[in-house]
C-alpha atoms as a PDB file:
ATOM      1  CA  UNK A   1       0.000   0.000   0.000  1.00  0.00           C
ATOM      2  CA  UNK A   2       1.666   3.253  -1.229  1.00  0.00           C
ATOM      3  CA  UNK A   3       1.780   5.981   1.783  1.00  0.00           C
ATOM      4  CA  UNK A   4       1.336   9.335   1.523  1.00  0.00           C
ATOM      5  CA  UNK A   5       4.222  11.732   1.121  1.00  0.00           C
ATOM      6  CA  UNK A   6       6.225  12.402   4.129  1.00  0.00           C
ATOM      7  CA  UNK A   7       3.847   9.847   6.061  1.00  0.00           C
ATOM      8  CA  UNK A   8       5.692   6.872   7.503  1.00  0.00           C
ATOM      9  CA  UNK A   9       5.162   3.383   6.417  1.00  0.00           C
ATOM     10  CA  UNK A  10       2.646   1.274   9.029  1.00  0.00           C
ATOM     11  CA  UNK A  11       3.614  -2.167   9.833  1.00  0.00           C
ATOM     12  CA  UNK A  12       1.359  -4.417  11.716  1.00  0.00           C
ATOM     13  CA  UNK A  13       2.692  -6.191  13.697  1.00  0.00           C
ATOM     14  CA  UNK A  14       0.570  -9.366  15.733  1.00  0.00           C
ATOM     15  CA  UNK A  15       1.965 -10.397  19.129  1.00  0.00           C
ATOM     16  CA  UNK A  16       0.617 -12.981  21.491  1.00  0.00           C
ATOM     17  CA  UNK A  17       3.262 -11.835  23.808  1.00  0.00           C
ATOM     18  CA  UNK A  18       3.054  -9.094  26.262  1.00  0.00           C
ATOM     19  CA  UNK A  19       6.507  -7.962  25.971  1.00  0.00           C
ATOM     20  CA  UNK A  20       6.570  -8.187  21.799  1.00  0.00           C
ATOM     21  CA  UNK A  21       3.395  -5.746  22.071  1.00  0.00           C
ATOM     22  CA  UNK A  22       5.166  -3.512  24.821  1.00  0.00           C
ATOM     23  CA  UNK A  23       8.530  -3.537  22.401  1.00  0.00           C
ATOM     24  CA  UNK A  24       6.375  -2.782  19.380  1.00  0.00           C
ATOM     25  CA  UNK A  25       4.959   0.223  21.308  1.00  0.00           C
ATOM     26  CA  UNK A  26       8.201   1.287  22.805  1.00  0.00           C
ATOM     27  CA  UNK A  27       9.685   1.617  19.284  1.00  0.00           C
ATOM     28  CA  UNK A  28       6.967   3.148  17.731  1.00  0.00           C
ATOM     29  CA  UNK A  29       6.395   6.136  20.315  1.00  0.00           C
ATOM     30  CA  UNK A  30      10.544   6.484  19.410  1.00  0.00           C
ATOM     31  CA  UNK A  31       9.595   6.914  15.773  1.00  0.00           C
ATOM     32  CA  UNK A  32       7.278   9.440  16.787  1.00  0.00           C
ATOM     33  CA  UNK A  33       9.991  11.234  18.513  1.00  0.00           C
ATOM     34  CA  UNK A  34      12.572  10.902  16.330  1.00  0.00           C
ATOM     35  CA  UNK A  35       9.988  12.325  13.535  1.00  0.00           C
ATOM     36  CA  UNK A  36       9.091  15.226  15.435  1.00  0.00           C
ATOM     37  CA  UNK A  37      12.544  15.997  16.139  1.00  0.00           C
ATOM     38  CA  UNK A  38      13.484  15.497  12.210  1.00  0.00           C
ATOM     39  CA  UNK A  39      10.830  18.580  11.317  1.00  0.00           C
ATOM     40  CA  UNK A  40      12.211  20.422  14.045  1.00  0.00           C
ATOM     41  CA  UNK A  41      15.361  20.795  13.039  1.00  0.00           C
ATOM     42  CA  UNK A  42      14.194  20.993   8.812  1.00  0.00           C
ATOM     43  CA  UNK A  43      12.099  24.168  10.071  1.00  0.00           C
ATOM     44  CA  UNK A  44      15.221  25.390  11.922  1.00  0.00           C
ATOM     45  CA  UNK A  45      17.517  24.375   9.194  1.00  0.00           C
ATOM     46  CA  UNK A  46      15.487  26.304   6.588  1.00  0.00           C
ATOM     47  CA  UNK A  47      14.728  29.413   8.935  1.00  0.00           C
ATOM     48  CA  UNK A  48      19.051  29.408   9.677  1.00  0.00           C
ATOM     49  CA  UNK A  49      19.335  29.514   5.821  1.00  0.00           C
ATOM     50  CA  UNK A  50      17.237  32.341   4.749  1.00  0.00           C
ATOM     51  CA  UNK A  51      18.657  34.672   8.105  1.00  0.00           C
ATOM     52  CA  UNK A  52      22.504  33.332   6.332  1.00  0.00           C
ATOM     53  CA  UNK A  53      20.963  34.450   2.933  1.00  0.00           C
ATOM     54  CA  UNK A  54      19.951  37.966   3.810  1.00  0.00           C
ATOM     55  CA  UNK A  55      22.911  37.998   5.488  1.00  0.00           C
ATOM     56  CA  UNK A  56      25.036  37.401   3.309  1.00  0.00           C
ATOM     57  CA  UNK A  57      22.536  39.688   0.844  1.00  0.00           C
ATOM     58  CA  UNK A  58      23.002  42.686   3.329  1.00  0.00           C
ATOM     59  CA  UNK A  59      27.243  42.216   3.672  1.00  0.00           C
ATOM     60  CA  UNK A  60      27.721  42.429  -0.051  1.00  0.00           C
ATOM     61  CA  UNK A  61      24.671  45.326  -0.262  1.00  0.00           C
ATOM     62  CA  UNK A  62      27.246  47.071   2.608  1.00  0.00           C
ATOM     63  CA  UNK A  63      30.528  45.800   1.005  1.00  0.00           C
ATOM     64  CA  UNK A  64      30.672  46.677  -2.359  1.00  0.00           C
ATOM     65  CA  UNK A  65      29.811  50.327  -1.576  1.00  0.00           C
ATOM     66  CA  UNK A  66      32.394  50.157   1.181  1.00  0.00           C
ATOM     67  CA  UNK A  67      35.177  48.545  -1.130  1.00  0.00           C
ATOM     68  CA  UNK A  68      34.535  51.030  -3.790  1.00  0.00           C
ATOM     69  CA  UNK A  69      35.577  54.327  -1.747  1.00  0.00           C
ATOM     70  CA  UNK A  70      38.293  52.725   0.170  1.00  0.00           C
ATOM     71  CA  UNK A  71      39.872  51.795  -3.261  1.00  0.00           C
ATOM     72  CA  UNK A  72      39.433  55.525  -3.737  1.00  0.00           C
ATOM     73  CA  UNK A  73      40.859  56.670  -0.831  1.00  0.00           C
ATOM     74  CA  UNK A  74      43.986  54.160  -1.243  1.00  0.00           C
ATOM     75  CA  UNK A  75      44.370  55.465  -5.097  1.00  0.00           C
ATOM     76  CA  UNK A  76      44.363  59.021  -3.799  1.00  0.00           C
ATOM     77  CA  UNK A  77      47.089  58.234  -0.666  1.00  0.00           C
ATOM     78  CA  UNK A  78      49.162  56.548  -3.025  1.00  0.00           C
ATOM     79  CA  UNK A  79      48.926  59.237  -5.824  1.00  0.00           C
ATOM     80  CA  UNK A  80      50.012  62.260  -3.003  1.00  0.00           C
ATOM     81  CA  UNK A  81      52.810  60.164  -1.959  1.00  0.00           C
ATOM     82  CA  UNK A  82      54.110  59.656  -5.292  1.00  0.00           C
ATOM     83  CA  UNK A  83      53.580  63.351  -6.178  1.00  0.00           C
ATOM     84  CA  UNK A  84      55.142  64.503  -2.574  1.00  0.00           C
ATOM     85  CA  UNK A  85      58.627  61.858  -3.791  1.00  0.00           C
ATOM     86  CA  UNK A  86      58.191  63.817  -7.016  1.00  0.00           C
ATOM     87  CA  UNK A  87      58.716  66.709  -5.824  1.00  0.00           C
ATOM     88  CA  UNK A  88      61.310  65.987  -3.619  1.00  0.00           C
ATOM     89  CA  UNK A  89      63.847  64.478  -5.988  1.00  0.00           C
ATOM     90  CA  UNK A  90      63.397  66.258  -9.140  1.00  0.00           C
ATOM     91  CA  UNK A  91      65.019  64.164 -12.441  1.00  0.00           C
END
């Protein structure tokens, strides 16, 4: 019998025997667990990866604005100190 998607597959399981039955129900209520656990992290998984995303959106937004004047700034220092040894010692 095809399950749903995302449901777990059932299997039935007939036990004459107390502790078969009590094992049966021990591991299933761990399933359970172990399933709720699974989406628990997935939602905090994909809620971790969209904050990273517009994180990383927001550094390269900041960044490339931020690299583009301090290249500026560097060009300019390095064009006074070349004009300032230029002047010192004339050809």
């Amino acid at each position: 019998m095809p399950n749903p998607e995302g449901a777990p597959e059932r299997i039935i399981v007939y036990a004459t025997c107390d502790s078969l039955q009590l094992a049966c129900e021990q591991w299933e209520q761990q399933v359970l667990r172990l399933s709720h656990s699974l989406q628990d992290a997935r939602a905090q998984s994909d809620s971790l990866s969209s904050l990273v995303a517009s994180e990383r959106k927001a550094s390269v937004t900041v960044g490339f604005p931020l690299g583009v004047v301090t290249g500026f700034m560097a060009g300019l220092l390095a064009m006074a100190l070349l004009l300032f040894m230029a002047r010192r010692n004339p050809p």
